[in-house]
N, C-alpha and C. Protein backbone atom coordinates (compact mmCIF):
# COMPACT_ATOMS: atom_id res chain seq x y z
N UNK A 1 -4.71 49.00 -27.47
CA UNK A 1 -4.74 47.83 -26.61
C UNK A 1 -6.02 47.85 -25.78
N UNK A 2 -6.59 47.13 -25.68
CA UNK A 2 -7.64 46.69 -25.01
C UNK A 2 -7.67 47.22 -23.46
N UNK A 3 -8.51 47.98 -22.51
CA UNK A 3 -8.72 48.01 -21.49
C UNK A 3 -8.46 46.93 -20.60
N UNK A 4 -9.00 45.80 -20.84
CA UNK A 4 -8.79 44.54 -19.83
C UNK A 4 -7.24 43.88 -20.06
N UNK A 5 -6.31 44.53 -20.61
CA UNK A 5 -5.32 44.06 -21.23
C UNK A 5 -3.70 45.05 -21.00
N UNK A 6 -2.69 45.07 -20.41
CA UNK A 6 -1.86 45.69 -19.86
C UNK A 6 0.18 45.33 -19.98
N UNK A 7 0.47 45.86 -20.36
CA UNK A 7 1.92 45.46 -20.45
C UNK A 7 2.67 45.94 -19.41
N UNK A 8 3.42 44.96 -19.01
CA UNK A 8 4.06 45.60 -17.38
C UNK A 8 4.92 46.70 -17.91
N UNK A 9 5.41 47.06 -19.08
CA UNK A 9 5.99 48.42 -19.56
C UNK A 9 4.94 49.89 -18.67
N UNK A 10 3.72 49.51 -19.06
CA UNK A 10 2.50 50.37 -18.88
C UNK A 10 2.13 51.05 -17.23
N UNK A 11 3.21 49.85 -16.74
CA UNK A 11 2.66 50.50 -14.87
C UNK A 11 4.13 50.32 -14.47
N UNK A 12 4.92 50.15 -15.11
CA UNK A 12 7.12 50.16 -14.58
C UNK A 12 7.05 51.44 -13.93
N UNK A 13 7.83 51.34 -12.65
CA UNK A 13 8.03 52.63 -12.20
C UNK A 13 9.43 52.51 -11.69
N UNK A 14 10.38 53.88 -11.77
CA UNK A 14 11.71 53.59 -11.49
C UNK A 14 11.68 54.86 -10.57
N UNK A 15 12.61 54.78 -9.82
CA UNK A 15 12.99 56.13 -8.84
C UNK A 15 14.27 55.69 -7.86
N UNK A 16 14.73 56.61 -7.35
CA UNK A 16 16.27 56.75 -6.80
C UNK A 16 15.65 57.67 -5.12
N UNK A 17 17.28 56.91 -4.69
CA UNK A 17 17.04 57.88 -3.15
C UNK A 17 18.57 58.16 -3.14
N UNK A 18 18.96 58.83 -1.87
CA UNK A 18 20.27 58.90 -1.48
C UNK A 18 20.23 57.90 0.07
N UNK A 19 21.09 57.81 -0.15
CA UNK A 19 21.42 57.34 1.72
C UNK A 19 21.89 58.11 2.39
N UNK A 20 21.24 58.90 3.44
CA UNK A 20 21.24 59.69 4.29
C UNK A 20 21.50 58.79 5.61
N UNK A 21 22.69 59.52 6.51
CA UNK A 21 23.24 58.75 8.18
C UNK A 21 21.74 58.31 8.74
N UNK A 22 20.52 59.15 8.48
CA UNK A 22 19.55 58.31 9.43
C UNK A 22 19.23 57.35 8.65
N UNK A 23 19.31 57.16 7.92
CA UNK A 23 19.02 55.50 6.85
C UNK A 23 19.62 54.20 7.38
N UNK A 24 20.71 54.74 7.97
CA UNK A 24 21.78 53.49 8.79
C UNK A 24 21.56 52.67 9.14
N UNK A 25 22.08 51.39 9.42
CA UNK A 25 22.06 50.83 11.13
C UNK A 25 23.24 51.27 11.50
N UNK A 26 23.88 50.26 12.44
CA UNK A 26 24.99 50.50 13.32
C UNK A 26 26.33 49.74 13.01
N UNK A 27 25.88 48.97 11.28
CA UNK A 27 27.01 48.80 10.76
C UNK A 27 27.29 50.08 10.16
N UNK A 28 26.43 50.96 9.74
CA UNK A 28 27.08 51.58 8.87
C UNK A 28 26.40 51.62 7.38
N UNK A 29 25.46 50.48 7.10
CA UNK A 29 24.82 50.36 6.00
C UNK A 29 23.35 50.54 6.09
N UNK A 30 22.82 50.69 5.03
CA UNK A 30 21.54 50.72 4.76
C UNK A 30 20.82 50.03 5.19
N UNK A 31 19.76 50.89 6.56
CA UNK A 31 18.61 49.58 7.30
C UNK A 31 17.94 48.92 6.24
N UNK A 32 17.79 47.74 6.87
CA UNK A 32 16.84 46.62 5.87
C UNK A 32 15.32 47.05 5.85
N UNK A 33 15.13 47.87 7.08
CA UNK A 33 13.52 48.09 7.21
C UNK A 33 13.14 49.76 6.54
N UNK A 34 14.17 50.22 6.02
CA UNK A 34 14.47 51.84 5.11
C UNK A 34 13.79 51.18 3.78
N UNK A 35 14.64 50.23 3.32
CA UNK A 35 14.88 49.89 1.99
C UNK A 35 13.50 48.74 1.49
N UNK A 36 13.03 48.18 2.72
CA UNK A 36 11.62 47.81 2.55
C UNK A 36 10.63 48.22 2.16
N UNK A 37 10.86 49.70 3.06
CA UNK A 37 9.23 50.47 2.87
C UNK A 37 9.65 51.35 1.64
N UNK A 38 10.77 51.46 1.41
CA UNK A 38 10.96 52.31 -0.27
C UNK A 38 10.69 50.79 -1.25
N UNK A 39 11.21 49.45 -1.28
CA UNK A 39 10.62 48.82 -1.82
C UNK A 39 9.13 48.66 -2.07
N UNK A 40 8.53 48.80 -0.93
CA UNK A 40 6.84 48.62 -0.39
C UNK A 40 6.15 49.98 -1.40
N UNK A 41 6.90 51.13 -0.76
CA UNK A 41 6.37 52.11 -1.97
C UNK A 41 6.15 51.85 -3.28
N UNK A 42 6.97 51.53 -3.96
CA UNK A 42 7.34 51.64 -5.46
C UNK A 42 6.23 50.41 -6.04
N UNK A 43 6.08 49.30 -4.90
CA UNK A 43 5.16 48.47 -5.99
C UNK A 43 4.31 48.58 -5.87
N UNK A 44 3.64 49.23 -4.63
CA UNK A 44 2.50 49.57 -4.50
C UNK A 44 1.70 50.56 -5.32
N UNK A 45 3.14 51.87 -6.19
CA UNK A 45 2.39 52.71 -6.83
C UNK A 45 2.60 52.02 -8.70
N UNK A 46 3.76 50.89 -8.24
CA UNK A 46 3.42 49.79 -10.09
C UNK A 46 1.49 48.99 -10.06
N UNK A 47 1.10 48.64 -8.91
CA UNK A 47 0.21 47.84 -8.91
C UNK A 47 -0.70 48.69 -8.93
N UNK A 48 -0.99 49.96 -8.61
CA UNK A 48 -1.99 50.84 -8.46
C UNK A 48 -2.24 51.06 -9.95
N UNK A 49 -0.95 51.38 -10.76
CA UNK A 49 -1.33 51.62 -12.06
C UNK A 49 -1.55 50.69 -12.65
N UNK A 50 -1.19 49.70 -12.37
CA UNK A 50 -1.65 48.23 -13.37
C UNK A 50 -2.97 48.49 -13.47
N UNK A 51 -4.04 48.20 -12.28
CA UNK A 51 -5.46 48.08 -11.65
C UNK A 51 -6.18 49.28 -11.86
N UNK A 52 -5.54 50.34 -11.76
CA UNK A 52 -6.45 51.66 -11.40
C UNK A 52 -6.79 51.24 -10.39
N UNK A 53 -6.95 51.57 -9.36
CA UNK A 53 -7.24 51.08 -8.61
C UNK A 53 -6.60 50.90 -7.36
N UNK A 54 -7.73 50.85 -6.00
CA UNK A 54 -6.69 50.82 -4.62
C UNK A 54 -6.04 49.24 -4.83
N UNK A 55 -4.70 49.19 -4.40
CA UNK A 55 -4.10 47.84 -3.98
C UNK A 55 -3.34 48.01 -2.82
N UNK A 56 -3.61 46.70 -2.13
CA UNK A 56 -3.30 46.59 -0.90
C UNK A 56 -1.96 45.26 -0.93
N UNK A 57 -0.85 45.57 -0.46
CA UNK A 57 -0.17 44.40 -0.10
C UNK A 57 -0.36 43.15 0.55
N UNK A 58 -0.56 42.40 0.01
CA UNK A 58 -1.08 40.74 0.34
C UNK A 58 0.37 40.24 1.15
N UNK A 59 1.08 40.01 0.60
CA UNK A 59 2.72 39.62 1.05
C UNK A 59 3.42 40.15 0.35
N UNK A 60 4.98 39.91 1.03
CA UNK A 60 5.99 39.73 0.39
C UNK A 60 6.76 38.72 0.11
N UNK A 61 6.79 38.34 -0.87
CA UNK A 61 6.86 36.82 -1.27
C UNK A 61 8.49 36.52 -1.05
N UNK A 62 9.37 37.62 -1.35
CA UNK A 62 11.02 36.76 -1.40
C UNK A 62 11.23 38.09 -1.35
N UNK A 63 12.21 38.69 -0.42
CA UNK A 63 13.23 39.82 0.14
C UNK A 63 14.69 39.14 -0.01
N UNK A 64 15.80 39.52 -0.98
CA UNK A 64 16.70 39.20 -1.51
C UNK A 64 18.06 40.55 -1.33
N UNK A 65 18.61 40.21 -0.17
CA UNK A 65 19.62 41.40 0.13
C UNK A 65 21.25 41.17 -0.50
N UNK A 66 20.99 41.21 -1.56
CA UNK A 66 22.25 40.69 -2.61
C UNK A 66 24.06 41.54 -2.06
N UNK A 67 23.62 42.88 -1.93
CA UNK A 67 24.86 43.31 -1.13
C UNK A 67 24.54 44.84 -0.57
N UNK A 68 25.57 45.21 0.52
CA UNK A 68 25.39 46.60 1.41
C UNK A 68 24.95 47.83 0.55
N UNK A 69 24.81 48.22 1.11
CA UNK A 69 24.40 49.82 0.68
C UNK A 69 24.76 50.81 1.52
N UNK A 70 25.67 51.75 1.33
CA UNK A 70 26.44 52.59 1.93
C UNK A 70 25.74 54.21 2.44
N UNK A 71 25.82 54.66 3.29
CA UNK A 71 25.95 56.13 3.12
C UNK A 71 26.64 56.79 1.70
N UNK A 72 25.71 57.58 1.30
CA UNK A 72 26.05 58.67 -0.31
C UNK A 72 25.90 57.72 -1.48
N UNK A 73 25.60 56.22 -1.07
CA UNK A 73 25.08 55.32 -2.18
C UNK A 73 23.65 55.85 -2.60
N UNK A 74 23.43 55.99 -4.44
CA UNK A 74 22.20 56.04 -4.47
C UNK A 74 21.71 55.34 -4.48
N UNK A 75 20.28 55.00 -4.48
CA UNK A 75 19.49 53.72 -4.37
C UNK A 75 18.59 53.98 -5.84
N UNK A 76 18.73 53.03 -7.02
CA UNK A 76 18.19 52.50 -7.94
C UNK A 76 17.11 51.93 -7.96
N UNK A 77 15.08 52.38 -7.68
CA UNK A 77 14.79 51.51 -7.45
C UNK A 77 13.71 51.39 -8.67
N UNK A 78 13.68 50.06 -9.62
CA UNK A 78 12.58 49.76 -10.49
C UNK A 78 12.12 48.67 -10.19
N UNK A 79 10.48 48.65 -10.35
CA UNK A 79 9.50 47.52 -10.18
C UNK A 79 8.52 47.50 -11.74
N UNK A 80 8.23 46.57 -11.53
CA UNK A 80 6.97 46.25 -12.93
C UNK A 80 6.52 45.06 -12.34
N UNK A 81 5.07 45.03 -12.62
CA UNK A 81 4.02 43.98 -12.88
C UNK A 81 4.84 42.35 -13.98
N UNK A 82 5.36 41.72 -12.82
CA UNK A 82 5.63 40.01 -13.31
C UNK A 82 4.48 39.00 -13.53
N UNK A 83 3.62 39.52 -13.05
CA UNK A 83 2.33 37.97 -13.23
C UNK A 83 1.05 38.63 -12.65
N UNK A 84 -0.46 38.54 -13.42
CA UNK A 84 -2.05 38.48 -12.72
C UNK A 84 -2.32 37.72 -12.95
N UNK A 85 -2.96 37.80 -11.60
CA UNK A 85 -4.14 36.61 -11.44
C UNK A 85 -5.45 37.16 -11.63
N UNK A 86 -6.61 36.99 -10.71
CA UNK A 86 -8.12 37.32 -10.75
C UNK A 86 -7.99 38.96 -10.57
N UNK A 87 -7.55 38.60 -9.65
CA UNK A 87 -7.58 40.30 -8.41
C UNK A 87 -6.22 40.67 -8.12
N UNK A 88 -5.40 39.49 -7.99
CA UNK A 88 -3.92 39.95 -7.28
C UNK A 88 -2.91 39.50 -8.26
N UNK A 89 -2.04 40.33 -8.21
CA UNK A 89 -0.94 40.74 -8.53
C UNK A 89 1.04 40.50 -8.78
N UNK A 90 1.82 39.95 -9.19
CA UNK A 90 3.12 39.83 -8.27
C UNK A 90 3.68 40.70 -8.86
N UNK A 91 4.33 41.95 -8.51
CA UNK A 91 5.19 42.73 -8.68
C UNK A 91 6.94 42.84 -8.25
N UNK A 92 7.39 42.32 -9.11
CA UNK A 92 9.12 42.50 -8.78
C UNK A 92 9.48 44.12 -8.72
N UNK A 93 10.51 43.83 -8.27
CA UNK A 93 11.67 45.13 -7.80
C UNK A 93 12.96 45.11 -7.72
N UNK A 94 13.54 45.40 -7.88
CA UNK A 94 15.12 45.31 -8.06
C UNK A 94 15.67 46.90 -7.83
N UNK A 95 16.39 46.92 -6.60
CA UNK A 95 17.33 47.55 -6.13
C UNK A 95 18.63 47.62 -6.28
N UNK A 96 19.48 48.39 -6.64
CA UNK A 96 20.68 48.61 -7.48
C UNK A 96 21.18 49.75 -6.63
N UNK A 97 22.42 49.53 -6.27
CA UNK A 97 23.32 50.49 -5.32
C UNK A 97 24.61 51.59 -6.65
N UNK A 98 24.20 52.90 -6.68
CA UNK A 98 25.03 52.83 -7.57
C UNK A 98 25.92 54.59 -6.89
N UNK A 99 27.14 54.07 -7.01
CA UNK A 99 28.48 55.15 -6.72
C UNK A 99 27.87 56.55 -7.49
N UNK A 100 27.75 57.72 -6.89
CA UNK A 100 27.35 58.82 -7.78
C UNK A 100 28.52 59.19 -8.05
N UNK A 101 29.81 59.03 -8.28
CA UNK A 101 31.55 59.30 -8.57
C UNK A 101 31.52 58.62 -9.56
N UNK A 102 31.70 57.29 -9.57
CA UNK A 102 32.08 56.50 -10.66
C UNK A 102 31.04 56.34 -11.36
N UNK A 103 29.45 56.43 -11.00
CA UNK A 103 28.66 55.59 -12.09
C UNK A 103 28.67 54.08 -12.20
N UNK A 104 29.28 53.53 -11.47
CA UNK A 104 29.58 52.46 -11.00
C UNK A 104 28.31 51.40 -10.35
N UNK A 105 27.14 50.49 -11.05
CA UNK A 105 26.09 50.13 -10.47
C UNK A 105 25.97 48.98 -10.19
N UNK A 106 25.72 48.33 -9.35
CA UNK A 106 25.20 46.67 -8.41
C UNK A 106 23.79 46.26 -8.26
N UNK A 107 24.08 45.79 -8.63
CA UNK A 107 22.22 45.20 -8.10
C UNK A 107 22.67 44.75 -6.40
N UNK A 108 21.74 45.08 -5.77
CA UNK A 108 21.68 44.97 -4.03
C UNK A 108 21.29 44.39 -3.76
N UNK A 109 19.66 44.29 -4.27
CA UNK A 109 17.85 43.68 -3.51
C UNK A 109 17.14 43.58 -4.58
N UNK A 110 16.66 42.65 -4.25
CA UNK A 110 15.50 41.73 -5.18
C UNK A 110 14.47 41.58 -4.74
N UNK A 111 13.23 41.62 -4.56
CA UNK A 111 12.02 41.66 -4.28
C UNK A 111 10.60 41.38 -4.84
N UNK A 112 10.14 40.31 -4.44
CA UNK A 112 8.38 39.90 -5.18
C UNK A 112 7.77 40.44 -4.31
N UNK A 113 6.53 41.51 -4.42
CA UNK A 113 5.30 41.19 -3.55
C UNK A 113 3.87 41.03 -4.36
N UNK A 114 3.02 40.66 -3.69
CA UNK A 114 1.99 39.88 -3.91
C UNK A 114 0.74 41.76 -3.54
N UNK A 115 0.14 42.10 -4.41
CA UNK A 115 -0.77 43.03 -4.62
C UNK A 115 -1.86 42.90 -4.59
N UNK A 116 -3.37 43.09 -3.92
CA UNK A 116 -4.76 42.33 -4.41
C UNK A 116 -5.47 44.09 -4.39
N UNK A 117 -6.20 44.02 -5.58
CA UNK A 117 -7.08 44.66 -6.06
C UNK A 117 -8.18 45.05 -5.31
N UNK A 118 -8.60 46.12 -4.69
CA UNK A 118 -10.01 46.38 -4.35
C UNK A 118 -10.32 47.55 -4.90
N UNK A 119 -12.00 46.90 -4.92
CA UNK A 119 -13.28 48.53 -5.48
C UNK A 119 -13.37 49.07 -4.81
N UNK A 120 -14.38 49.99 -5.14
CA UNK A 120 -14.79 51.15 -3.60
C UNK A 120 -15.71 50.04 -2.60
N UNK A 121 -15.95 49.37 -2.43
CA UNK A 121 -16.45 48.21 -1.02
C UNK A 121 -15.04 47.68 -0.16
N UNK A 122 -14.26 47.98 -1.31
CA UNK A 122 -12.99 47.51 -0.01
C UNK A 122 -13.03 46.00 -0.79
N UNK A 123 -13.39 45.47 -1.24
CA UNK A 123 -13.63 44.43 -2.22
C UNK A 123 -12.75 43.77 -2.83
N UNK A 124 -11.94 42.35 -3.09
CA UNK A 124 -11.11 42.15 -4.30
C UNK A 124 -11.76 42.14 -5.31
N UNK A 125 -11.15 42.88 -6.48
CA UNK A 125 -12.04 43.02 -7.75
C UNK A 125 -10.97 42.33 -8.68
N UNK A 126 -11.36 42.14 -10.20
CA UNK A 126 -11.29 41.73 -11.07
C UNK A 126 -10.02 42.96 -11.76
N UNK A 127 -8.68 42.56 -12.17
CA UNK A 127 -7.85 43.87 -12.50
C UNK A 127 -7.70 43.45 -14.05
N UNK A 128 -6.78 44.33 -14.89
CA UNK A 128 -6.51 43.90 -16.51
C UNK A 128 -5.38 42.50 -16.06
N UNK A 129 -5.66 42.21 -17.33
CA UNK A 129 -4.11 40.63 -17.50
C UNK A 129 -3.24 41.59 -17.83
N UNK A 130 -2.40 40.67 -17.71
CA UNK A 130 -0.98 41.11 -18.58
C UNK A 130 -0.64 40.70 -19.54
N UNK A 131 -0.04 41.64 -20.25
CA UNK A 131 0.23 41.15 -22.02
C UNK A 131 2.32 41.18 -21.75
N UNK A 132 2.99 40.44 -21.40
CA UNK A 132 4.37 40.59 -21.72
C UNK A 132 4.56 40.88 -22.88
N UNK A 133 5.97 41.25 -23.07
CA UNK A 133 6.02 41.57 -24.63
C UNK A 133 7.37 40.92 -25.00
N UNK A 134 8.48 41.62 -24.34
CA UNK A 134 9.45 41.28 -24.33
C UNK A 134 10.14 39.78 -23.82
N UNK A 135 11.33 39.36 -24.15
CA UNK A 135 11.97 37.83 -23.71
C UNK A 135 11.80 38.21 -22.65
N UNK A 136 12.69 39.43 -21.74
CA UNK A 136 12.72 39.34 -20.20
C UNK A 136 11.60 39.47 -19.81
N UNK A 137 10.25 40.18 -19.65
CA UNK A 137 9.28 40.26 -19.61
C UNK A 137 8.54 39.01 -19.83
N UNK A 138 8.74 37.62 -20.83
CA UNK A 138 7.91 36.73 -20.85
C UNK A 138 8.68 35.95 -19.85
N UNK A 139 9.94 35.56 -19.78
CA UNK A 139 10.79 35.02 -18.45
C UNK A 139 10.50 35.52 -16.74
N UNK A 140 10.19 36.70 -16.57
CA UNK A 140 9.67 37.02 -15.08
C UNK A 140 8.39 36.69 -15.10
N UNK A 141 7.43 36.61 -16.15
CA UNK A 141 5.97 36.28 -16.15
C UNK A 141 6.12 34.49 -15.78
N UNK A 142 7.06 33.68 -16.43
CA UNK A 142 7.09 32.21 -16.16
C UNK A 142 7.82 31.88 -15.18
N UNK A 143 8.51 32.99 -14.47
CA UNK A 143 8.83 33.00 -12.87
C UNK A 143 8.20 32.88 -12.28
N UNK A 144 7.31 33.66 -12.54
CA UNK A 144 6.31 34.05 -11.25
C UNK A 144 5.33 33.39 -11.29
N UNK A 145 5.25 32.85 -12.40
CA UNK A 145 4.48 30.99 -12.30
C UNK A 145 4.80 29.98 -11.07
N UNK A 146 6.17 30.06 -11.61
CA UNK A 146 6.49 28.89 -10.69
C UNK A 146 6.67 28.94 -9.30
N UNK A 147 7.01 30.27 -8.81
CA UNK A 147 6.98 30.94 -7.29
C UNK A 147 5.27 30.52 -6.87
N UNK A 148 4.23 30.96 -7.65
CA UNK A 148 2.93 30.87 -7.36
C UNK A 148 2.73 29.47 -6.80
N UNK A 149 3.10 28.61 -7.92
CA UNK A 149 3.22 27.12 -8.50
C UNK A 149 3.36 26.30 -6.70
N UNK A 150 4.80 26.91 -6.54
CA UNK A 150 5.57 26.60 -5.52
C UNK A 150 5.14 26.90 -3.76
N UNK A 151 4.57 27.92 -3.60
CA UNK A 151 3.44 28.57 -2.94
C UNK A 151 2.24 27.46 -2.56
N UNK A 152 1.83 27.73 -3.71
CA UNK A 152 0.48 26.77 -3.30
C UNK A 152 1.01 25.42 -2.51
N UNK A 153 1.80 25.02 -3.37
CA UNK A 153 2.27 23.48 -2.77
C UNK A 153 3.03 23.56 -1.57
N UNK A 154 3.77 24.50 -1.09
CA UNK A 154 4.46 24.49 0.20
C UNK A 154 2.88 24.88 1.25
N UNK A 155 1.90 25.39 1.04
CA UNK A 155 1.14 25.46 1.73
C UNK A 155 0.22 24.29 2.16
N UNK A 156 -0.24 23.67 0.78
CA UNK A 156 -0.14 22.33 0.86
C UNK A 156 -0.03 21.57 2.04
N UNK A 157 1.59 21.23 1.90
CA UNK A 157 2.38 20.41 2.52
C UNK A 157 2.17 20.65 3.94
N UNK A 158 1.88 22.08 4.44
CA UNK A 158 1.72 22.60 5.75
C UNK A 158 0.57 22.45 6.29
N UNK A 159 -0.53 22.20 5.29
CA UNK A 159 -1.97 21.97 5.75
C UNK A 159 -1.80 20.29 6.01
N UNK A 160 -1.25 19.87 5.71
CA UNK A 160 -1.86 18.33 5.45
C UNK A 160 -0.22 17.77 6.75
N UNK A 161 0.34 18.30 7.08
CA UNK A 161 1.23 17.90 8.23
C UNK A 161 0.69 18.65 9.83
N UNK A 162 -0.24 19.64 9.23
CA UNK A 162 -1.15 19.99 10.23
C UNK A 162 -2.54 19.44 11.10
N UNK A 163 -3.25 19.09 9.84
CA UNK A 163 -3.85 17.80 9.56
C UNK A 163 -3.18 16.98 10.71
N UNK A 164 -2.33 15.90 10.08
CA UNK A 164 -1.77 14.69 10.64
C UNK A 164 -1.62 15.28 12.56
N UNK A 165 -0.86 16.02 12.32
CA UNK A 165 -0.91 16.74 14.00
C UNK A 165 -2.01 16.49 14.84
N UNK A 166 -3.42 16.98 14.04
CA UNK A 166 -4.41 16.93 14.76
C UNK A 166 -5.25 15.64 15.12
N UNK A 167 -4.64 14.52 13.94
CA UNK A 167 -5.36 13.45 13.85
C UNK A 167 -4.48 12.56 14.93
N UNK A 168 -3.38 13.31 15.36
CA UNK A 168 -2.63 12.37 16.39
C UNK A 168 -2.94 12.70 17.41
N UNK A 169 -3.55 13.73 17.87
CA UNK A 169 -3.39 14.73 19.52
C UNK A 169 -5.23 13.72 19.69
């Protein structure tokens, strides 16, 4: 396969935690801001391998807390490369709560973030495309179209009602 050319198979990274009492809040479940920065980890080290390269988190596009996460729950966590652009990136994640007794697994959390590429200047640079391969793989790639898609135009809408603001004051 071509250097400039990459299958989100090629930078997938999966890894697990436990939930430990300091993980908590004060329900009892898994802080939202624990399960962030283990989200934040994982795509940061999918996007690093996509690029070679330093990547820096641009956003987080959609944080999706599907259900609790317990003390002695493990935490399931895989990400892969969904969509490139020039320089940046969208990397999904999916968090999965799973019983170490039963084997028993949930999806929890869902997660896009947005990755941009820099050289040694600190620079956005130019990273490989992506080659999907697979149905699910070509389906999160035409997701993450339309999230982009959707993006631009909600920003749009915010510039140009901003606009009007100013043309009234």
């Amino acid at each position: 396969m071509p250097e400039n050319l990459k299958t989100p198979k090629e930078s997938a990274v999966e890894t697990r935690h436990i939930v430990m009492p300091d993980h908590v809040n004060h329900y009892g479940t898994l802080f939202g801001g624990v399960l962030m920065s283990w989200i934040d980890l994982i795509a940061v080290m999918v996007a690093q391998r996509h690029c070679g390269k330093e990547a820096v988190t641009a956003s987080v596009d959609r944080l999706n807390f599907l259900q609790p996460i317990h003390i002695g729950d493990h935490v399931v966590l895989r990400a892969s490369v969904n969509y490139v652009g020039r320089s940046s990136m969208e990397v999904g994640v999916q968090a999965s709560k799973e019983n170490p007794y039963t084997g028993t697994v949930v999806r929890a959390t869902t997660a896009y973030l947005t990755f941009v590429a820099l050289d040694e200047n600190k620079k956005p640079c130019e990273i490989p495309k992506l080659k999907p391969e697979t149905e699910l793989e070509h389906r999160r790639f035409a997701n993450a179209l339309l999230r982009q898609e959707a993006s631009r135009e909600l920003l749009k809408k915010i510039l140009e009602k901003e606009k009007e603001k100013i043309e009234k004051s």
